[in-house]
Protein backbone atom coordinates (compact mmCIF):
# COMPACT_ATOMS: atom_id res chain seq x y z
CA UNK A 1 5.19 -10.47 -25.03
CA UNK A 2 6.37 -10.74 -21.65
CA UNK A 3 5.21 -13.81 -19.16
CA UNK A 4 3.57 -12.25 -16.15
CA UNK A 5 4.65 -13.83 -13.06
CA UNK A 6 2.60 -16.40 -11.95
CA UNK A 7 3.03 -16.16 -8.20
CA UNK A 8 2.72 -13.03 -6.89
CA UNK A 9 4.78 -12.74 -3.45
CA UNK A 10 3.21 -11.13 -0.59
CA UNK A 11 4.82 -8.03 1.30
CA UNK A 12 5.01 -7.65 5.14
CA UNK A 13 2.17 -4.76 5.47
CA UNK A 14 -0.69 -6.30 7.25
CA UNK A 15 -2.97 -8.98 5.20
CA UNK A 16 -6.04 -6.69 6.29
CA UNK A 17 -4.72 -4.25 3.11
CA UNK A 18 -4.65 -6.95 0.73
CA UNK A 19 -7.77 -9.72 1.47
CA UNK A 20 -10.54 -8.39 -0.61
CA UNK A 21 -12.49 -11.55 -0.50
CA UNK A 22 -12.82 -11.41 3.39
CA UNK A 23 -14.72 -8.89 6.10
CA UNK A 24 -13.09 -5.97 6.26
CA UNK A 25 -12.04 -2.62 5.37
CA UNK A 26 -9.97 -1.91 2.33
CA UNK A 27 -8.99 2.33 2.33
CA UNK A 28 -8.76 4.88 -0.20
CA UNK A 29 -7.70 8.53 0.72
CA UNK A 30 -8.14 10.94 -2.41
CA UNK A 31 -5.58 14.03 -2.05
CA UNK A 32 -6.01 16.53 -4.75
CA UNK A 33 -8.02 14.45 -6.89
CA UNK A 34 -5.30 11.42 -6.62
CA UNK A 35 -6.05 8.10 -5.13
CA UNK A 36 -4.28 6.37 -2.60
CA UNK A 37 -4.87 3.04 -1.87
CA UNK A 38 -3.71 -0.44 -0.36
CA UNK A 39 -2.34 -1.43 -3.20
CA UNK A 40 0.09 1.90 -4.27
CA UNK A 41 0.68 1.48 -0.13
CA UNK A 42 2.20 -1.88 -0.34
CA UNK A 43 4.19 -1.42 -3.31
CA UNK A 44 5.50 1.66 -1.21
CA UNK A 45 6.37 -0.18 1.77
CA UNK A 46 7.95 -2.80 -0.72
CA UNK A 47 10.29 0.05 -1.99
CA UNK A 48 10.97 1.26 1.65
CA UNK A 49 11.52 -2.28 2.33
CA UNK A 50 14.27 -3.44 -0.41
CA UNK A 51 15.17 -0.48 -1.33
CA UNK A 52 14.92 -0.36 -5.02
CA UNK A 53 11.60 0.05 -7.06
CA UNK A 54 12.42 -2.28 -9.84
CA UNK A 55 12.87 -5.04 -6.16
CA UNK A 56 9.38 -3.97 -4.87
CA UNK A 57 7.44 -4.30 -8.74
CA UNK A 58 8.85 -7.56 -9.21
CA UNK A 59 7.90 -8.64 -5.82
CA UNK A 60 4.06 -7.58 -7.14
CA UNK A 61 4.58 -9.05 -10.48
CA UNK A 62 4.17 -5.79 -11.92
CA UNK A 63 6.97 -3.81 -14.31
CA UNK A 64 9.06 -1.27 -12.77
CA UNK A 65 7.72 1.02 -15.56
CA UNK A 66 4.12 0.36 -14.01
CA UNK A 67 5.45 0.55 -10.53
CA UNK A 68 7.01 3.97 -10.82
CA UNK A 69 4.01 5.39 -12.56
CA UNK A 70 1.97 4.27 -9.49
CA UNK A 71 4.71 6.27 -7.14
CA UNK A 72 4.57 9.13 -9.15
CA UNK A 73 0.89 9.41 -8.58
CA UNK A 74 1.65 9.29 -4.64
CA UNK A 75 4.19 11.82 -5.28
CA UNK A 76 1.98 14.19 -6.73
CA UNK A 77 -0.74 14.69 -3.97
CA UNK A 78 2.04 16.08 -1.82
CA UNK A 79 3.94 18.76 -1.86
CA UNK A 80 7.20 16.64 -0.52
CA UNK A 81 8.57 14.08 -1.55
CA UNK A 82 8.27 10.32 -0.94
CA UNK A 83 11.21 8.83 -2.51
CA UNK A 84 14.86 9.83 -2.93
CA UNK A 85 16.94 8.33 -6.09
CA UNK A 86 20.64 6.96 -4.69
CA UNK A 87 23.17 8.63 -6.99
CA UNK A 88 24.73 6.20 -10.14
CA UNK A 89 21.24 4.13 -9.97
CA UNK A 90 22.31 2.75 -6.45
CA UNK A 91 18.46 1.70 -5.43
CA UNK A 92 15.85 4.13 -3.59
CA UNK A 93 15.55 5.51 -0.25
CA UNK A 94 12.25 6.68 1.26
CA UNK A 95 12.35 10.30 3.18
CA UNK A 96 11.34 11.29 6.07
CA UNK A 97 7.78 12.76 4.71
CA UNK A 98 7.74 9.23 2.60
CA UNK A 99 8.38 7.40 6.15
CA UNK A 100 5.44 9.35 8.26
CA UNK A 101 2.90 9.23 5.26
CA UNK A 102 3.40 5.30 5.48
CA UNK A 103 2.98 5.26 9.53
CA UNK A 104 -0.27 7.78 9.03
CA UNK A 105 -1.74 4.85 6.41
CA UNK A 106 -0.96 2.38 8.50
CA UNK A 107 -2.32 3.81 11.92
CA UNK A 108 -5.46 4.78 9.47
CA UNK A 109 -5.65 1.12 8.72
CA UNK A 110 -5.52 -0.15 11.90
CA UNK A 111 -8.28 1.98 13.69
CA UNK A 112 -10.79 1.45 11.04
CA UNK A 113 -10.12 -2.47 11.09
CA UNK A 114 -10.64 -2.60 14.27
CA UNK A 115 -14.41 -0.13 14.02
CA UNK A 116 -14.93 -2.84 11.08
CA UNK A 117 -14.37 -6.10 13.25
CA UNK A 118 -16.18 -4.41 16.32
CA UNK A 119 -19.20 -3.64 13.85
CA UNK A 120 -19.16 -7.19 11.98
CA UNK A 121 -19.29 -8.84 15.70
CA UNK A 122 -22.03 -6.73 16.42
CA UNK A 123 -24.31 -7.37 13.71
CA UNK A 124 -23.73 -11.18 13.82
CA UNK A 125 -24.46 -11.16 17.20
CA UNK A 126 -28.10 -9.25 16.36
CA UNK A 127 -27.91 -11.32 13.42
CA UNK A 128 -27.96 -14.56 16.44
CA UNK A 129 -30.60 -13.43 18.73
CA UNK A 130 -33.14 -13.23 15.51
């Protein structure tokens, strides 16, 4: 059995997708019945990032085997594809479609972070004047 790594590095998408323990919003879209979340997102912006998917699992302490299984479930909600294979097993790219789908998350992300943060500020201030 393999050791699983013990520190798992963080990417470069906002903390906001990752902090489950704080106030916040954390964002699933369902397309045809498959689930997209913060977590395939950052592996996906990982693999945009280095390039390679066995580069982005390992930064997640996850197996490539795991990590391409996650893709693949991105990959099927869309008609497109996300990810292009470099010829002689020469890393990843991410495609155009791959490349807007991870802007449209991220813009997603933003706005309802900020309704979340302008709603938590709210009720803490009616929370105040109690």
């Amino acid at each position: 059995m393999k050791n699983k790594s013990i520190q798992i590095k963080r990417s470069s998408l906002p903390p906001r997708l990752v902090n489950e323990n704080e106030n916040g919003i954390r964002i699933k879209v369902y397309i045809q019945g498959h689930m997209i979340g913060a977590g395939k997102m950052e592996l996906f912006h990982l693999v945009a990032e280095k390039g390679s998917i066995r580069s982005a699992a390992k930064a997640m302490g996850m197996s490539t085997k795991r990590a391409t299984l996650l893709l693949k479930t991105i990959e099927e909600a869309f008609p497109n594809p996300i990810l292009e294979k470099q010829p002689g097993n020469k890393g990843t790219l991410v495609t155009f479609f791959g490349k807007e789908l991870l802007k449209k998350y991220l813009v997603l992300s933003d706005h309802l972070t900020k309704e979340s943060e302008e709603f938590i500020n709210w009720a803490a201030f009616k929370q105040s004047v109690k």
